[in-house]
Protein backbone atom coordinates (compact mmCIF):
# COMPACT_ATOMS: atom_id res chain seq x y z
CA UNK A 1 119.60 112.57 92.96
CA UNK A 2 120.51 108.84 92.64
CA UNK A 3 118.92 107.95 95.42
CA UNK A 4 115.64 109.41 94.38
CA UNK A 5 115.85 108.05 91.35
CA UNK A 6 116.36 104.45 92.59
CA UNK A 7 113.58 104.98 94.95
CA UNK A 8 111.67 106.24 91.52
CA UNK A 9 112.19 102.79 89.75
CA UNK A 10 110.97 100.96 93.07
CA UNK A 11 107.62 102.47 93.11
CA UNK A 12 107.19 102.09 89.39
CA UNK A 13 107.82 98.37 89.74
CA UNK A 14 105.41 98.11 92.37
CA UNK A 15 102.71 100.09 90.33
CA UNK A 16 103.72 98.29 87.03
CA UNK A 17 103.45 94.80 89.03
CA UNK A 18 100.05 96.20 90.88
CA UNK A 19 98.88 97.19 87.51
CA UNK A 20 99.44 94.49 85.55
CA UNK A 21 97.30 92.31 88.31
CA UNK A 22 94.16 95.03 88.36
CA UNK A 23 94.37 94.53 84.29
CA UNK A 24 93.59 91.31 84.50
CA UNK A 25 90.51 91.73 87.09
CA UNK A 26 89.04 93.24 83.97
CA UNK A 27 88.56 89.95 82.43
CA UNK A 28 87.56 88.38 85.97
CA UNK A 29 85.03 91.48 86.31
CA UNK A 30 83.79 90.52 82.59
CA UNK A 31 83.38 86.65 83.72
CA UNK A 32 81.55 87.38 86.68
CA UNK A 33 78.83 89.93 85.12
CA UNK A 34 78.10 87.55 82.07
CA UNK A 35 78.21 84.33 84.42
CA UNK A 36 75.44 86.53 86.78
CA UNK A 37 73.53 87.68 83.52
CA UNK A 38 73.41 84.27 81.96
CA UNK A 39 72.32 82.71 85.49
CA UNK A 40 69.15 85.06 85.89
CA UNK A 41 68.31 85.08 82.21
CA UNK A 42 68.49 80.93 82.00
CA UNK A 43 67.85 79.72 85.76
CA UNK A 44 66.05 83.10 87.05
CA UNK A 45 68.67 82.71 89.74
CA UNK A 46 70.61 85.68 90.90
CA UNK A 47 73.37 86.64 93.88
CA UNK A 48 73.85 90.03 95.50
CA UNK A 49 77.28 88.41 96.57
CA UNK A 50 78.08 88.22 92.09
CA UNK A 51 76.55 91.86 91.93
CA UNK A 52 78.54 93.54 94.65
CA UNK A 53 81.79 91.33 93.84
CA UNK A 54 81.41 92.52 90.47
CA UNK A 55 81.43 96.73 92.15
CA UNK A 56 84.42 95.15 94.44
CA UNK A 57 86.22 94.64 91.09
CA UNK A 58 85.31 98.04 89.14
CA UNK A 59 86.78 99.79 92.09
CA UNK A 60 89.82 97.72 92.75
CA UNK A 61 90.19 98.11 88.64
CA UNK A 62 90.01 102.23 89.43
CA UNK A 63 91.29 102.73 92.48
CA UNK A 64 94.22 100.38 92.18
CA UNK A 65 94.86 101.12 88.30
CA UNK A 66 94.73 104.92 88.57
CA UNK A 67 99.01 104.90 89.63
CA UNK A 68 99.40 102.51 86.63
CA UNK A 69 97.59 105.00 84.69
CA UNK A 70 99.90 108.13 86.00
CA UNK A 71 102.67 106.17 85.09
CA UNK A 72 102.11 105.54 81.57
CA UNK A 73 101.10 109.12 80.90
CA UNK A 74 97.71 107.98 80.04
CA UNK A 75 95.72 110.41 82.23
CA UNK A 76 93.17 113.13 80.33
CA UNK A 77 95.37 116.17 79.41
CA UNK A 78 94.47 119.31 77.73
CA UNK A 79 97.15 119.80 75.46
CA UNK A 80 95.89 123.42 73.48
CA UNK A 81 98.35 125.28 74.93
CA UNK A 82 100.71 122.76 77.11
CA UNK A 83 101.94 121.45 73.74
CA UNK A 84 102.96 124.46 71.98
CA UNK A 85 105.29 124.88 75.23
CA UNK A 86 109.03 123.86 75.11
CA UNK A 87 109.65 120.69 76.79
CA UNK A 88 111.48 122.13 80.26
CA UNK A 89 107.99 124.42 80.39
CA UNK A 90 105.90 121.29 80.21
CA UNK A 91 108.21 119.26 82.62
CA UNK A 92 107.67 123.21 85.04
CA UNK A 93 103.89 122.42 84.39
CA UNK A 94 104.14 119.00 85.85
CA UNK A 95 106.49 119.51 88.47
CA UNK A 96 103.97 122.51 89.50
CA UNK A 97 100.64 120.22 89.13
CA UNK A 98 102.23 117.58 91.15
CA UNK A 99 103.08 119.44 93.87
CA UNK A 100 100.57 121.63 94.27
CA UNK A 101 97.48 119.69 92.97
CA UNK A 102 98.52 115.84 92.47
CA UNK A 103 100.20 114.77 95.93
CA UNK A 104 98.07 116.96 98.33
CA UNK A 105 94.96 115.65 96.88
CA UNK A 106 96.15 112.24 97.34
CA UNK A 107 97.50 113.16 100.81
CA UNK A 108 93.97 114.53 101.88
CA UNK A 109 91.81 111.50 100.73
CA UNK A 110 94.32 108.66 102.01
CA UNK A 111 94.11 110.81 105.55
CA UNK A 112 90.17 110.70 105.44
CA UNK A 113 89.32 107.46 103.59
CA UNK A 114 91.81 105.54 106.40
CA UNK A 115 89.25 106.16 109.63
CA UNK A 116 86.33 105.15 107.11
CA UNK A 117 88.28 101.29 106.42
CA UNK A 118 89.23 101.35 110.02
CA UNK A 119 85.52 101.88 111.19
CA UNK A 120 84.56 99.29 108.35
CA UNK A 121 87.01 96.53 109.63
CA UNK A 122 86.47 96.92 113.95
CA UNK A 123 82.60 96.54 113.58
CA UNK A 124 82.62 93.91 110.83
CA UNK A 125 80.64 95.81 108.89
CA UNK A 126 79.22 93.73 106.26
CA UNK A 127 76.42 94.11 103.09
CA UNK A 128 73.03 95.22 103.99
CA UNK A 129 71.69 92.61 101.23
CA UNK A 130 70.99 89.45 102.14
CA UNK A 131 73.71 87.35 100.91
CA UNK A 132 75.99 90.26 100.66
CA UNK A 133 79.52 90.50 101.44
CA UNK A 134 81.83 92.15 104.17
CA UNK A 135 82.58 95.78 103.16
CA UNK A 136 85.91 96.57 104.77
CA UNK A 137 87.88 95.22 101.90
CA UNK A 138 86.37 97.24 99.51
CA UNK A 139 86.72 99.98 101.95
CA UNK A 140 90.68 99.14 102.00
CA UNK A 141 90.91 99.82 97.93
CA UNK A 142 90.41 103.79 98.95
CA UNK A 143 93.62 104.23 101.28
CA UNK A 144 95.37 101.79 99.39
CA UNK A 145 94.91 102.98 95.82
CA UNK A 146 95.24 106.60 97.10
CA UNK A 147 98.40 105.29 98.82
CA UNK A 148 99.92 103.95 95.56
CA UNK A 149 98.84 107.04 93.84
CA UNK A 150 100.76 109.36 96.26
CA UNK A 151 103.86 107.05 95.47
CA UNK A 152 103.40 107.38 91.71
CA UNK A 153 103.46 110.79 92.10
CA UNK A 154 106.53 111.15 94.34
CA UNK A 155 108.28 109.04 91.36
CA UNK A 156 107.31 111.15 88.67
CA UNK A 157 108.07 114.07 90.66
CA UNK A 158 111.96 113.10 90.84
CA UNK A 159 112.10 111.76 87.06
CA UNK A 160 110.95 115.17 86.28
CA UNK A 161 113.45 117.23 88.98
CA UNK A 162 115.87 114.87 87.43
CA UNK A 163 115.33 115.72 84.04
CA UNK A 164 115.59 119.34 84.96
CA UNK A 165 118.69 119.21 86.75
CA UNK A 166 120.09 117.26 83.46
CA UNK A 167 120.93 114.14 86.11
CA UNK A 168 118.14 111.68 84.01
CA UNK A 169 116.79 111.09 80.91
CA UNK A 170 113.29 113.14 79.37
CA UNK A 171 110.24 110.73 81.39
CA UNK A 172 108.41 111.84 77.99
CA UNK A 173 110.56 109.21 75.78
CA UNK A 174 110.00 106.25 78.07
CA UNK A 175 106.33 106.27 77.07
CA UNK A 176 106.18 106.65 73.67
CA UNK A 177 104.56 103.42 73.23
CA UNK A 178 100.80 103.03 73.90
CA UNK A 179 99.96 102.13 77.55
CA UNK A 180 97.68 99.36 76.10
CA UNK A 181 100.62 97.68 73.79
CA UNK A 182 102.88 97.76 76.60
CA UNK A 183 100.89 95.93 78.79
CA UNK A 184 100.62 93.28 75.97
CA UNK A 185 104.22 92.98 75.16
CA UNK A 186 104.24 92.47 79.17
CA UNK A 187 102.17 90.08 79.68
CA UNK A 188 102.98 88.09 75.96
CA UNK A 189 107.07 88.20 77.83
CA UNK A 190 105.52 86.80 81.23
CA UNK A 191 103.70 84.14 79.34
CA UNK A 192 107.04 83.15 77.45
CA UNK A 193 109.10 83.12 80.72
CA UNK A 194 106.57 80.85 81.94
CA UNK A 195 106.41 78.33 79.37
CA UNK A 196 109.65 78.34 79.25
């Protein structure tokens, strides 16, 4: 069970460190669409490369952020009933929707979305726009966020096996913090190691 458990607190680090990064494309994403909106409105100028970079971002921001997302708990639940449960039922719930739902879904679309970047990135293929960009990258954010997913899900699946077996602590109580103030406690510490 130790073993898991280190390998749990790997893959969070990766998807906290991955997460933190997509956050910030938000603000990049934000740039870009009011430096494209300002340039058509003033100049009458406009760039399918600025429109399609700024759909390159959305997805990275989804595709990428969606393990973040699973590890902070933040995720849409419907709590009517799964609340009134004790807390070993809920942790049963989630061990049962992770295995059975969760990690094969994530399986299934990192095995098809894989031949569809590898297609994308032999040929080239590129933007049927003029001025548009290459595609395969893009094409990369589907195995790659479904990837990270799949991880986030193996993690969560030993914190809560863990928990059962009484080997680690509830994975409840390490959220009990908003996702959002986390993230700027992070990046508030980051900036003061830096300055340092």
């Amino acid at each position: 069970m130790h073993a898991l458990l280190t390998l749990s607190r790997i893959i969070d680090a990766l998807n906290a460190r991955v997460g933190r990064v997509t956050a910030w494309l938000v603000l990049v994403a934000v740039l870009v669409s009011a430096g494209n909106a300002i340039s058509r409105k003033l100049f009458d100028a406009s760039s399918n490369a600025f429109l399609e970079l700024q759909w390159y971002m959305f997805s990275a921001i989804f595709l990428l952020g969606c393990a973040y997302t699973l590890q902070k708990q933040e995720h849409v639940r419907i709590d009517i009933i799964y609340g009134r449960w004790s807390r070993r039922a809920q942790v049963g719930i989630d061990i049962f929707g992770t295995i059975v739902f969760l990690l094969p879904f994530a399986v299934l679309l990192l095995w098809l979305s894989w031949p569809f970047f590898i297609e994308a990135w032999q040929s080239g293929e590129r933007s049927p726009n003029a001025g548009g960009l290459i595609l395969w990258p893009v094409k990369l954010l589907i195995p790659a966020g479904f990837a990270l997913l799949l991880l986030q899900g193996c993690s969560e699946l030993f914190k809560r096996i863990a928990f059962l077996a009484g080997a680690g602590p509830d994975p409840a109580l390490a959220h009990e913090k908003p996702a959002e103030l986390e993230l700027i406690e992070a990046l508030k510490s980051e900036r003061d190691g830096e300055s340092s």
